[in-house]
Protein backbone atom coordinates (compact mmCIF):
# COMPACT_ATOMS: atom_id res chain seq x y z
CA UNK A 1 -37.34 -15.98 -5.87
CA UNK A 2 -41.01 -15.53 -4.94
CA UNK A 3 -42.11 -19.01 -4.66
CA UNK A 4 -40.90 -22.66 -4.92
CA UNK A 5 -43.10 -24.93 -6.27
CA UNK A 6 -42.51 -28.85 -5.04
CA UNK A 7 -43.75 -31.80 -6.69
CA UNK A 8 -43.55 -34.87 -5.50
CA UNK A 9 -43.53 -38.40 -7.99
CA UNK A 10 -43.35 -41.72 -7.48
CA UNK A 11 -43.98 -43.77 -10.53
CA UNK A 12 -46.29 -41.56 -11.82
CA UNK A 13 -44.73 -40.46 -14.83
CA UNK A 14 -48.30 -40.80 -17.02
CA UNK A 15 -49.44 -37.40 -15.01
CA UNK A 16 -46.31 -35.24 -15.53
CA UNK A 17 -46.78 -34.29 -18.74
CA UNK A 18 -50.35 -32.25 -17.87
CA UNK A 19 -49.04 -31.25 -15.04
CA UNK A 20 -45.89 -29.52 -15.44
CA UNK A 21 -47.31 -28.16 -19.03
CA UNK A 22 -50.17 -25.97 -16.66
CA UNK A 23 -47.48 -25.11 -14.67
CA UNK A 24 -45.66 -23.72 -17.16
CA UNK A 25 -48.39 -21.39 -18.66
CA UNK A 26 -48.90 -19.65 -15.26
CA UNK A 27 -49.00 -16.10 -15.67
CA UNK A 28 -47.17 -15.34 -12.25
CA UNK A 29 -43.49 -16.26 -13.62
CA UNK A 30 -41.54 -15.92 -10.25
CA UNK A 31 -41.50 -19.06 -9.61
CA UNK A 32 -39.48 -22.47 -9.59
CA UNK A 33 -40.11 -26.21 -9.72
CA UNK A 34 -38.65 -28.35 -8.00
CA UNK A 35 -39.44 -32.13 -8.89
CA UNK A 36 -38.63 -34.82 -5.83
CA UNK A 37 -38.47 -38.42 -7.94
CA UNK A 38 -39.22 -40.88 -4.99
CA UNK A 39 -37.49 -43.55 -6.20
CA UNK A 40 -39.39 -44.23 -9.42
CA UNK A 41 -38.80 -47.40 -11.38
CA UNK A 42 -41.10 -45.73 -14.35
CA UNK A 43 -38.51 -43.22 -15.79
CA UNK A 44 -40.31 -40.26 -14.43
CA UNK A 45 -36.51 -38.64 -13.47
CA UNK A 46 -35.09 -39.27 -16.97
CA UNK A 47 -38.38 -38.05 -18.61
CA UNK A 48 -38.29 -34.80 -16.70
CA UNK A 49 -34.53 -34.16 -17.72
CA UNK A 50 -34.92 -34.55 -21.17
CA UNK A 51 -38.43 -32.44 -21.93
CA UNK A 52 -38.63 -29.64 -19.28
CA UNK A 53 -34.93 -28.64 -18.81
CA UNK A 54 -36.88 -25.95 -16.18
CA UNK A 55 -37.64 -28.04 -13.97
CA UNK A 56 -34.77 -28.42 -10.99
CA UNK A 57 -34.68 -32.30 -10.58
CA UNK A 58 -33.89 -34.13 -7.34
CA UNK A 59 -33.45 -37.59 -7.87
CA UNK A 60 -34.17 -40.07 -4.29
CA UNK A 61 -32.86 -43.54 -4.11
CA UNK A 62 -35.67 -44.43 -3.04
CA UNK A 63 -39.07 -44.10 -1.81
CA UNK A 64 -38.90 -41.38 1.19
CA UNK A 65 -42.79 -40.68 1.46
CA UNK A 66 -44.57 -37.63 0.60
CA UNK A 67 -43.79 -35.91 3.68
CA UNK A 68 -39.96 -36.49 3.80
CA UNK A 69 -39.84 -36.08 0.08
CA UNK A 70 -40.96 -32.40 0.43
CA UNK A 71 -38.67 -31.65 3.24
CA UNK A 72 -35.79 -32.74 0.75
CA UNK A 73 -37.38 -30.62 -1.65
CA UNK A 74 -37.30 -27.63 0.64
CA UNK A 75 -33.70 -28.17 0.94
CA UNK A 76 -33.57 -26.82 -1.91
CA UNK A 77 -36.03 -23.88 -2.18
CA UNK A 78 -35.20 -20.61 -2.49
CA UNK A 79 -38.51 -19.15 -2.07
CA UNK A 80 -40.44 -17.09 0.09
CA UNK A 81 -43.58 -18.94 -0.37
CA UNK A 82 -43.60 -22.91 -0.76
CA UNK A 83 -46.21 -24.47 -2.61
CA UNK A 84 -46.20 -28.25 -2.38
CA UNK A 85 -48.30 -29.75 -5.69
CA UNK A 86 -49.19 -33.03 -6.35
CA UNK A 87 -48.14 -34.69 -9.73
CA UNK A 88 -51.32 -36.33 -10.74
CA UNK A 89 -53.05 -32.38 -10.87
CA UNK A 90 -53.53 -29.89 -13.42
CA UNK A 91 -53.23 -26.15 -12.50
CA UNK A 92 -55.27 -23.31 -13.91
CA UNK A 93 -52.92 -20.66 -15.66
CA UNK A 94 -53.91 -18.33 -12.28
CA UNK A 95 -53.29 -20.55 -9.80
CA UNK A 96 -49.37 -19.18 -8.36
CA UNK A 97 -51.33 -15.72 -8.68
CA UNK A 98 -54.41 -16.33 -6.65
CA UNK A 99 -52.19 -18.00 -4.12
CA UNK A 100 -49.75 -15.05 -3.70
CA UNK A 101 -52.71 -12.29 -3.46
CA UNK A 102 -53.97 -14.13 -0.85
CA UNK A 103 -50.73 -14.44 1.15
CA UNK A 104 -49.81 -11.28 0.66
CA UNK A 105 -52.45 -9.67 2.16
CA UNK A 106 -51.85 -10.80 5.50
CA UNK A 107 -48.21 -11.44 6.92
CA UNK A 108 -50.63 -13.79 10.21
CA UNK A 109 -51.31 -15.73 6.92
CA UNK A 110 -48.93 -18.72 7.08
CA UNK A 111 -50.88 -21.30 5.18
CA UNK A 112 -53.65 -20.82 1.73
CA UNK A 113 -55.52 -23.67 0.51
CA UNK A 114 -56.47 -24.37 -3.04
CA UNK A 115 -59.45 -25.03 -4.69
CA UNK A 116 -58.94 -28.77 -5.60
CA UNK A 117 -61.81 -30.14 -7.81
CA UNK A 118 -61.91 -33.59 -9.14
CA UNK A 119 -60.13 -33.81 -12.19
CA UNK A 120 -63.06 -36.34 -14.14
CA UNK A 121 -65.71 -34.37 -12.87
CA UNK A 122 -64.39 -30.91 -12.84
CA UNK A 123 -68.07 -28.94 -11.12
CA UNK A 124 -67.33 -30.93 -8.12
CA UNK A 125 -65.08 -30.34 -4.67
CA UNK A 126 -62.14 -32.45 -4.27
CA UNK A 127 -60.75 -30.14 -1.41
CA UNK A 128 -61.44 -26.81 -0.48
CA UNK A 129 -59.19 -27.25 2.80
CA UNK A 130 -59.03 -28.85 5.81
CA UNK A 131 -61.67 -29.40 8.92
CA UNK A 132 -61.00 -31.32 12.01
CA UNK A 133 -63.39 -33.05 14.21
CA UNK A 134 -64.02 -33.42 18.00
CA UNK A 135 -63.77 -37.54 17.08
CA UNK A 136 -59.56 -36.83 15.68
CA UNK A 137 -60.45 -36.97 11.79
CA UNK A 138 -59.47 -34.56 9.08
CA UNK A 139 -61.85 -34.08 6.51
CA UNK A 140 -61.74 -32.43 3.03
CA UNK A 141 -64.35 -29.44 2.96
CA UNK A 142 -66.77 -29.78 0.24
CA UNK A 143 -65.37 -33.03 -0.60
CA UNK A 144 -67.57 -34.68 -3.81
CA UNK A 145 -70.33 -31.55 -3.47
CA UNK A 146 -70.93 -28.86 -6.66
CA UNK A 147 -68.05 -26.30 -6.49
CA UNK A 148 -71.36 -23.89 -6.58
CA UNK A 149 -69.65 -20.93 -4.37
CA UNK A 150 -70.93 -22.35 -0.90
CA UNK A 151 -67.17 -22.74 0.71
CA UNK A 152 -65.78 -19.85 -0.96
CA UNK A 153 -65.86 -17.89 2.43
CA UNK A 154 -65.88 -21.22 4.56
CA UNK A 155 -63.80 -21.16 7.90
CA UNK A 156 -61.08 -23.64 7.43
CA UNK A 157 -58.02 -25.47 9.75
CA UNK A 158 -55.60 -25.54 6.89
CA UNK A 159 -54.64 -26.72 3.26
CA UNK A 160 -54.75 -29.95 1.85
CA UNK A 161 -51.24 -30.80 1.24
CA UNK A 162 -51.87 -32.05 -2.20
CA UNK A 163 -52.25 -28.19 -3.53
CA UNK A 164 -51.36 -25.61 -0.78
CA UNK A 165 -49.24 -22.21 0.14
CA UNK A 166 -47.01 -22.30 3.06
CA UNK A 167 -45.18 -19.26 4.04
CA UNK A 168 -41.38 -19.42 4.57
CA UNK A 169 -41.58 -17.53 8.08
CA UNK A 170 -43.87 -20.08 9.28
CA UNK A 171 -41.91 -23.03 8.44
CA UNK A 172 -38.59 -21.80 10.04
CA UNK A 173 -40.26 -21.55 13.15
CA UNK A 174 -42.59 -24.57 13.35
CA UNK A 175 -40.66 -27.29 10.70
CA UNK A 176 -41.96 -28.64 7.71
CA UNK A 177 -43.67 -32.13 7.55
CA UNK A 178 -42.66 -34.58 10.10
CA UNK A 179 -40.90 -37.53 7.93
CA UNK A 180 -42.49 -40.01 10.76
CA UNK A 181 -45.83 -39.78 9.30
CA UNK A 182 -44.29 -41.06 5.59
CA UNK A 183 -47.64 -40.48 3.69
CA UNK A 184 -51.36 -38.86 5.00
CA UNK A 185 -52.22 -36.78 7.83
CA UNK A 186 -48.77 -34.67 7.18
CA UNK A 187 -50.75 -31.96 6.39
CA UNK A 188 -53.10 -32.11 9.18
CA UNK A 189 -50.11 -31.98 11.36
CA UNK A 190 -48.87 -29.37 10.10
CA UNK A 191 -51.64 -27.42 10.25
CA UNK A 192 -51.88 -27.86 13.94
CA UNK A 193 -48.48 -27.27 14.82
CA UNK A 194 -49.04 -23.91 12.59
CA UNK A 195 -52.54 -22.59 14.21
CA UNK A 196 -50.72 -23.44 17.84
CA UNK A 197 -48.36 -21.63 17.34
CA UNK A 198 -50.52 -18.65 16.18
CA UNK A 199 -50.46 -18.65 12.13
CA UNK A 200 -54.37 -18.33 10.49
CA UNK A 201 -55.19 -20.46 7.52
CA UNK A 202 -57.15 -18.62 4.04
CA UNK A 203 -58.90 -20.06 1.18
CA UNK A 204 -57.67 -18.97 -2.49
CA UNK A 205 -60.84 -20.36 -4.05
CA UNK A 206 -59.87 -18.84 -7.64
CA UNK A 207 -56.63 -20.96 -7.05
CA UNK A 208 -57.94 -24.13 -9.32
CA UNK A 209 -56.36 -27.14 -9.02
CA UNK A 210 -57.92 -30.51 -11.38
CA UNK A 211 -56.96 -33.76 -9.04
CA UNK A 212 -56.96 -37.77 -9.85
CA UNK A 213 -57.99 -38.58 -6.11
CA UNK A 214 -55.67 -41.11 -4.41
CA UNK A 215 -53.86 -41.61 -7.59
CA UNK A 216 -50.92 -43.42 -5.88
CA UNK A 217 -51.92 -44.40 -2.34
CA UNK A 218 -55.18 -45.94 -4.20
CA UNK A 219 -58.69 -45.48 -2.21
CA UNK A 220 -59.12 -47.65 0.60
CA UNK A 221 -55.99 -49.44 -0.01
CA UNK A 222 -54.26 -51.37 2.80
CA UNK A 223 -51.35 -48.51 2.31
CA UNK A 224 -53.97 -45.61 2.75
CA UNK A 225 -55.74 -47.70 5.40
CA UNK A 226 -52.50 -48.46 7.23
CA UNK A 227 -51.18 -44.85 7.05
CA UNK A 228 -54.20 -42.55 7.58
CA UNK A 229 -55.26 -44.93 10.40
CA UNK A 230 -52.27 -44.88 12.30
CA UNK A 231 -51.26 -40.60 11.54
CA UNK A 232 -54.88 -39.50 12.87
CA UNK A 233 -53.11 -40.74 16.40
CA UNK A 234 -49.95 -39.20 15.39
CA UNK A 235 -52.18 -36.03 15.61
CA UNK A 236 -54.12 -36.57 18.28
CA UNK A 237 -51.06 -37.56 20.29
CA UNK A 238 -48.68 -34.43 19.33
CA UNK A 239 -50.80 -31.68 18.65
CA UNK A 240 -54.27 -31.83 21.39
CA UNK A 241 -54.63 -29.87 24.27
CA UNK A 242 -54.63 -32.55 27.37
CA UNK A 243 -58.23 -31.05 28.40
CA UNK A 244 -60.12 -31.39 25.37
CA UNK A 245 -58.34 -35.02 24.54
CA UNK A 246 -59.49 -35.71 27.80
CA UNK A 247 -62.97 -33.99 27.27
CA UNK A 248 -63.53 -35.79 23.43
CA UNK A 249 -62.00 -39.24 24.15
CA UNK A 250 -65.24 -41.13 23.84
CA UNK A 251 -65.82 -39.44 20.18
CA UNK A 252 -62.47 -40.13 19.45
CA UNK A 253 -62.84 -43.63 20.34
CA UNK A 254 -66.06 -44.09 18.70
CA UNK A 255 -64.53 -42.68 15.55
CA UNK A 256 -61.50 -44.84 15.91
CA UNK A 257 -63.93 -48.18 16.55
CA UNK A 258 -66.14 -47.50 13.70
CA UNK A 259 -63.05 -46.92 11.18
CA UNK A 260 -61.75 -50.29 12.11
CA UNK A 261 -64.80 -51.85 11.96
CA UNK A 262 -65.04 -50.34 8.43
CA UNK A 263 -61.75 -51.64 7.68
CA UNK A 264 -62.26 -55.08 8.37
CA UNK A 265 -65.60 -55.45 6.41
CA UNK A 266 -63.33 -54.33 3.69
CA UNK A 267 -60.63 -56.90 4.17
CA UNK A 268 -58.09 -54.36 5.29
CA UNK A 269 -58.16 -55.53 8.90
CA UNK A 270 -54.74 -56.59 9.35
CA UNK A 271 -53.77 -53.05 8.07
CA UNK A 272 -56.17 -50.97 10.49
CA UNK A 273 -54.78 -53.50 13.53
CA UNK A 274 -51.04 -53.02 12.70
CA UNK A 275 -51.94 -48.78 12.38
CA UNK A 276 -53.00 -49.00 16.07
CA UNK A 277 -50.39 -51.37 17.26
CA UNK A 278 -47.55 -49.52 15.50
CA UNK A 279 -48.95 -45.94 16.97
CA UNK A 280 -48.52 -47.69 20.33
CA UNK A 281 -45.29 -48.52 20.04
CA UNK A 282 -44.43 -44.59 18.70
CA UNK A 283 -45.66 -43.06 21.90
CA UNK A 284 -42.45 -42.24 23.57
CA UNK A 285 -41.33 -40.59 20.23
CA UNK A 286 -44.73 -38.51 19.96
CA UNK A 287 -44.72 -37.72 23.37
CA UNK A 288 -41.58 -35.81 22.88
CA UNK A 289 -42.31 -33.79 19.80
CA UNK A 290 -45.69 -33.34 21.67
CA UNK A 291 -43.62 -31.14 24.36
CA UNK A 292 -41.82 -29.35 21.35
CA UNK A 293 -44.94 -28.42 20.19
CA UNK A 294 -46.58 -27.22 22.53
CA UNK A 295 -43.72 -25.54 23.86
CA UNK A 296 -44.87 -23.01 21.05
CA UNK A 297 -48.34 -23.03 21.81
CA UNK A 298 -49.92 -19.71 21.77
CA UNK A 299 -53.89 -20.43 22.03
CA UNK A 300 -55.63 -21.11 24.92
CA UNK A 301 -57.63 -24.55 25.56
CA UNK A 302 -60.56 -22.47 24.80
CA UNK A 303 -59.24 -20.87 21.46
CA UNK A 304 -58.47 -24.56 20.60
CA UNK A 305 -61.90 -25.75 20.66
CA UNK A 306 -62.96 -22.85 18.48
CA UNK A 307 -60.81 -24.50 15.65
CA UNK A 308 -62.95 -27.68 15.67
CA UNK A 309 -65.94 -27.92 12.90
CA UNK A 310 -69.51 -28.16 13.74
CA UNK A 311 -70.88 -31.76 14.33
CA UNK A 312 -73.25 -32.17 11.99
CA UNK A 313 -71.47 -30.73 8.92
CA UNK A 314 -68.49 -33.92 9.63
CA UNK A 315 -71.43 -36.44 10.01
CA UNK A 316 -72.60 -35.71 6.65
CA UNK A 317 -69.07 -36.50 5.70
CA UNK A 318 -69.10 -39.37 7.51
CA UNK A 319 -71.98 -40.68 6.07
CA UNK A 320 -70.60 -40.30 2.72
CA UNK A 321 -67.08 -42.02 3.71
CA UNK A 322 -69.51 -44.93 4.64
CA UNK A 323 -71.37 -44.90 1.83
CA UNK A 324 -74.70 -44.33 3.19
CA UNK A 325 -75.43 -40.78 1.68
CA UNK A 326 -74.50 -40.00 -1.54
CA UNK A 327 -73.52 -36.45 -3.35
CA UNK A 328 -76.32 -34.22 -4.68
């Protein structure tokens, strides 16, 4: 088997149809699906059974997150390539195909990101991988802008999770998700665990994936708030290099501050407060995955920084996380 595909659903049965009926008219046909029901209440598990026969069903008691989720997924997988898919998404018939070329032509390739557009508004970026700033964030690339060609050869940290290729190799040496971080950020870990330990990231920007953004965690929900506050210092924690945590800690902080402050003028304080206070209490944990992975580290402190994005393309996304600039 040439790839595994893993979807993940939790009570989202209303976007299965679309998107296991693209995945079926892929033209790639190695392939199989593998559908992780999270503990739905909505029937999504006895939906699946009973119209796409295809699809290899593993039903969880209940709801393990997306990261742990796809690990039980992987369980399963017989693939050489694992492409984790999100279930509100709708796949273009060459999207396995543009993923594979791109792997293929590099075995340092252990991770290719999708093109994600938004699925209402289908000329404009939903994801065209991952960036990381000197202040701890992840960012989408291109996020909102015209899918006009710009970030087709854009430098990028890794996939979004939501539509990306991991290579098998990679993941038996560095792990899949870590099941601690539950929902958000998994990817971003992964990533950096994966470009430590010496694996490059591509784009497969004729890989077209239609999204529903934050179809389950909801935008700026207390859930999203709670999670993607608290797993940017799950990242920070595990993956940094002590010298440039050391050397960014005021941008980190000022990040961190202004997030919160964000949160609160939202009503999600209490959210943003228990991210921090519950990231605290998870530092003995992190601290010893943090010596796993950088037991594997193969990049220097100065290869490291390299990774990071330029300033002044993440303040623009800033801006527009804040509301203060909005999309061309």
């Amino acid at each position: 088997m040439k790839v595994s595909v893993i979807i993940l659903t939790w009570n989202g049965q209303a976007y299965l149809k679309e998107c296991l009926d693209s995945l079926a008219a892929q033209t790639f046909r190695g392939f199989e699906t593998i559908l992780v029901d999270n503990g739905s209440s909505d029937g999504s598990a006895e939906y699946v059974r009973s119209t796409y026969p295809w699809v290899r069903l593993l039903e969880l008691p209940e709801n393990a997150g997306f990261a742990e989720g796809n690990n039980r997924g992987l369980a399963l997988a017989h693939g050489v390539y694992i492409v984790t898919l999100n279930n509100d998404t709708k796949v273009d018939p060459e999207f396995l195909a543009e993923l594979i070329r791109v792997a293929d032509g590099n075995a340092c390739v252990g991770m290719v990101a999708a093109r994600m557009r938004n699925y209402y508004r289908p000329e404009r970026v939903d994801a065209a991988g991952l960036k990381i700033g000197c202040n701890g964030l992840g960012y989408n690339i291109g996020i909102g802008e015209v899918d006009d060609g710009r970030y087709d050869s854009e430098p990028l940290f890794g996939p979004c999770g939501g539509a990306a290729l991991y290579r098998r190799e990679m993941l038996d040496e560095i792990g899949f998700f870590d099941p601690d971080f539950f929902a958000y950020y998994e990817d971003v870990d992964l990533a950096w665990r994966a470009r430590l330990a010496g694996w490059k990231a591509l784009a497969a920007p004729r890989a077209l994936v239609y999204h529903v953004h934050s179809a389950t965690g909801g935008e700026m929900s207390r859930f999203k708030v709670y999670y993607t506050q608290r797993n940017k210092w799950f990242v920070i924690l595990k993956n940094w290099p002590a010298a440039l945590f050391w050397r960014k800690l005021v941008s980190i902080l000022c990040a961190d501050l202004g997030a919160l402050c964000l949160a609160v003028l939202r009503g999600r304080g209490t959210a943003a407060v228990r991210a921090r206070i519950d990231a605290l209490r998870s530092l003995s944990r992190l601290l010893q995955k943090r010596r796993e992975v950088q037991g594997r580290r193969k990049l220097s402190d100065r290869q490291v920084a390299l990774l990071f994005s330029p300033h002044e393309h993440l303040f623009l996304t800033f801006l527009r996380k804040m509301g203060l600039r909005h999309n061309d």
